[in-house]
Protein backbone atom coordinates (compact mmCIF):
# COMPACT_ATOMS: atom_id res chain seq x y z
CA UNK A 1 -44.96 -154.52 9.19
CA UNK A 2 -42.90 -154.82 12.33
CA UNK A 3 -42.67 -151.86 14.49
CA UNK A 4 -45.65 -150.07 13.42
CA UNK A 5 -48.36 -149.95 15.55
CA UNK A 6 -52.12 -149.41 13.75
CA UNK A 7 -53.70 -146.45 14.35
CA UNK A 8 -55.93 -146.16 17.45
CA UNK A 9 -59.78 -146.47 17.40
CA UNK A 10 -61.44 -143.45 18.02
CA UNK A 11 -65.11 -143.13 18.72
CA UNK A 12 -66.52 -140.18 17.00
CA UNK A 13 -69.54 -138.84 18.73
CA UNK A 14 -71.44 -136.19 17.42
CA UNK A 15 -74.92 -135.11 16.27
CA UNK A 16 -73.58 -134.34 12.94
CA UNK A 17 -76.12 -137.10 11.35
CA UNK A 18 -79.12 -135.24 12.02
CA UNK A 19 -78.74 -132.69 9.20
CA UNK A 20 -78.12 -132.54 5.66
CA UNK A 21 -75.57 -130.22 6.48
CA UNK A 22 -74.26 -131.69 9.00
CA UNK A 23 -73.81 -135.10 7.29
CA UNK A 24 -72.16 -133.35 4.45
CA UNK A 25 -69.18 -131.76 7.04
CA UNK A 26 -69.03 -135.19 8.85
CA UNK A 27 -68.38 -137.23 5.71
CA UNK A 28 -66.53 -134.52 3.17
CA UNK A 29 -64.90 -132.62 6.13
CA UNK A 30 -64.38 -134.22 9.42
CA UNK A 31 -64.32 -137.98 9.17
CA UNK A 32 -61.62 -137.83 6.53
CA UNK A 33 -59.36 -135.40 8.75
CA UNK A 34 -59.29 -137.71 11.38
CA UNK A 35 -58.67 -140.70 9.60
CA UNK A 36 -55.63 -138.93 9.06
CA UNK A 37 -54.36 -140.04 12.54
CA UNK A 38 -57.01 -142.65 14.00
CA UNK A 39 -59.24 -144.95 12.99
CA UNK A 40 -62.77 -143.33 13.53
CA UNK A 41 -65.63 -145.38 14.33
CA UNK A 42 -68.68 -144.02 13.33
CA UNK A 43 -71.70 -144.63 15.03
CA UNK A 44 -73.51 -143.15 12.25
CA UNK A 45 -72.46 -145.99 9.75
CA UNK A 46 -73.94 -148.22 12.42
CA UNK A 47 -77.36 -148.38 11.30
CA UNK A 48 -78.26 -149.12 8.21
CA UNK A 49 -81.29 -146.84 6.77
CA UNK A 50 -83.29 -149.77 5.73
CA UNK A 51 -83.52 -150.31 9.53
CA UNK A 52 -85.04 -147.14 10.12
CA UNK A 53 -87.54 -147.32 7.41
CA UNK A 54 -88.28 -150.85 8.65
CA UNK A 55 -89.19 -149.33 11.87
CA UNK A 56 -91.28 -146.43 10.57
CA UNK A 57 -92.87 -149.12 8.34
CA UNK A 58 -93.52 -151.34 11.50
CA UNK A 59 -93.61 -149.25 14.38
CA UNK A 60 -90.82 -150.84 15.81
CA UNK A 61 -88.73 -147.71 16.65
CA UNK A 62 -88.68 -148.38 20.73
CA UNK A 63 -86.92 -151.56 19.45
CA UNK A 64 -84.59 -150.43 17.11
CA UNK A 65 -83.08 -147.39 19.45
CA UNK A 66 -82.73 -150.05 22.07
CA UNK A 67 -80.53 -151.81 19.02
CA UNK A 68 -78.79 -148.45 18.03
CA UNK A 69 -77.86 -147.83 21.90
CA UNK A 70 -76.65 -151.30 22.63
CA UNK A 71 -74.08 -150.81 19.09
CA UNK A 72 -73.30 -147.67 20.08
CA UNK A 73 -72.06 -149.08 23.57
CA UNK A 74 -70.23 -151.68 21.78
CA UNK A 75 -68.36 -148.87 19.56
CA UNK A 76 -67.13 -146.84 22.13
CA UNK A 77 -66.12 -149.72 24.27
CA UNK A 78 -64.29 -151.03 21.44
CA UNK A 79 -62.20 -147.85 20.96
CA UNK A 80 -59.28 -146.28 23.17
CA UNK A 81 -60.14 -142.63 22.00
CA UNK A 82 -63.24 -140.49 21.69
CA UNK A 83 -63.48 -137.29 19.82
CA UNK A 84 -66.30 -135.36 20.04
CA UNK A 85 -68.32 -132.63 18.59
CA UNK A 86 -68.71 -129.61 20.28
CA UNK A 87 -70.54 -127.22 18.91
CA UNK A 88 -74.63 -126.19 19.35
CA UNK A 89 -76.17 -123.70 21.27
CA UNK A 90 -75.58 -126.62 24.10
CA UNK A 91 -73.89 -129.52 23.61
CA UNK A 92 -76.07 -132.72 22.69
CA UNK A 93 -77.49 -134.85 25.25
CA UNK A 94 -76.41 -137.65 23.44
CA UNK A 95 -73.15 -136.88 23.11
CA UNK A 96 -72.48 -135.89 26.31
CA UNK A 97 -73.67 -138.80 27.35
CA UNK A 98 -70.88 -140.33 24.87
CA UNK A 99 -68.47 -138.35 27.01
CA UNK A 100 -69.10 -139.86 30.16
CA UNK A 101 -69.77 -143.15 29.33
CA UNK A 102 -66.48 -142.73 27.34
CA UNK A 103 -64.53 -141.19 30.40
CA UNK A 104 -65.80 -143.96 32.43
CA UNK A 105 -64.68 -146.99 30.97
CA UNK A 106 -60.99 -144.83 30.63
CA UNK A 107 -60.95 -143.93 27.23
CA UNK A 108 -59.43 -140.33 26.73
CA UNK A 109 -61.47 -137.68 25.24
CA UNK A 110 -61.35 -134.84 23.10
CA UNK A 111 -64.00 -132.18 22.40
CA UNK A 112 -63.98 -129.59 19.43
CA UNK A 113 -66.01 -126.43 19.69
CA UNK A 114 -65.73 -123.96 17.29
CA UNK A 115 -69.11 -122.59 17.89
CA UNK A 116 -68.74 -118.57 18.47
CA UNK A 117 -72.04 -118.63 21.33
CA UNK A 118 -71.27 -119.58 24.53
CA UNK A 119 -72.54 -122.91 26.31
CA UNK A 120 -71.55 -123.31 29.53
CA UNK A 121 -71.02 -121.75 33.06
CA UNK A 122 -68.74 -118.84 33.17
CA UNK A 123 -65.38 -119.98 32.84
CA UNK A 124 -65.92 -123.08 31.12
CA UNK A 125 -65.92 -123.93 27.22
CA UNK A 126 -69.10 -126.02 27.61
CA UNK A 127 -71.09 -127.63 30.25
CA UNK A 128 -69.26 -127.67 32.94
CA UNK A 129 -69.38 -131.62 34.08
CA UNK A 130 -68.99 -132.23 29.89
CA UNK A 131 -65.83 -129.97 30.29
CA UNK A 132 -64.89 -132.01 33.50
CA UNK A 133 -65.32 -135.45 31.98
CA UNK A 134 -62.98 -134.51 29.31
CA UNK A 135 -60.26 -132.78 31.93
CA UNK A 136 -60.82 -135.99 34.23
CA UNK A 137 -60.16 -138.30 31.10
CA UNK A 138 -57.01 -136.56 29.80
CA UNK A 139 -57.86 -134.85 27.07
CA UNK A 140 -58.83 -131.09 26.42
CA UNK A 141 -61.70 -129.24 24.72
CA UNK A 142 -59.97 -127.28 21.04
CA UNK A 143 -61.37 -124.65 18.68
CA UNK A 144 -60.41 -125.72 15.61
CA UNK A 145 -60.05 -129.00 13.93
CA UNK A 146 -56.72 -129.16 12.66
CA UNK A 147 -56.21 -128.29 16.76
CA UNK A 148 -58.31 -131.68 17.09
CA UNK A 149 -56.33 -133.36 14.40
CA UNK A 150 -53.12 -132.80 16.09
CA UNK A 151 -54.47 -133.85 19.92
CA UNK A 152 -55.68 -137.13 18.43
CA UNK A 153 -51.93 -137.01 16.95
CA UNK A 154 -50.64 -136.85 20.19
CA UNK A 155 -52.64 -139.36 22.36
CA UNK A 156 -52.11 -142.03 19.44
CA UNK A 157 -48.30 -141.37 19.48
């Protein structure tokens, strides 16, 4: 179709995966109110669970998070938008790491925290340098995800 542009690729980086419950709100919940507006790639649907149990099996696991890291630097360089996952007593390593990878290479960045506890510095929503990374990058830290929703809205406009 002429005129319309495809949605833009956004990275989603989170540590969503690590739980039951958190899987459950990443694939019933989240994921599908973003696809409303981007295109998520998820890192999460990445690696295949075969692999992992391949690597418990073999003892390869040194290898395969060298193969999960080098994908996941693929992703987000493959993307023009990150959205990220906010919430924890502190915000995961490896998604702040996500952040300013993300912010480096000039993708613009979004956090969601609708945690209640607070995680950063006075003043600051989070960590401060996470919170700077996503100032610096031109995106803004929400509290709810329809508030995400419509950011990501925005930038891909």
């Amino acid at each position: 179709m002429r005129g319309v542009s495809p949605r833009p690729r956004c990275y989603v980086a989170s540590p969503l995966g690590f739980s039951d419950a958190g899987r459950h709100y990443y694939a019933e919940v989240y994921l599908p109110a973003l696809a409303a507006v981007v295109e998520p790639v998820d890192p999460w649907a990445l690696t295949d669970p075969a692999e992992i149990a391949a690597a418990d099996r073999d003892g390869t696991h040194r290898e395969l998070v060298a193969a999960i890291g080098a994908r996941n630097i693929e992703a987000i360089r493959s993307c023009t938008l990150l959205a990220a996952n906010l919430d924890g007593q502190e915000v995961d390593s490896g998604t702040a790491a996500e952040i300013g990878y993300a912010t480096a290479l000039g993708l613009r960045c979004f956090g969601l925290r609708t945690d209640l506890r607070e995680a950063g510095e006075r003043g600051a929503h989070v960590n401060l340098q996470v919170e700077a990374f996503i100032a610096a990058s031109g995106g803004t830290i929400v509290r709810s995800l329809d508030a995400l929703v419509a950011a990501l809205a925005d930038a891909a406009r």
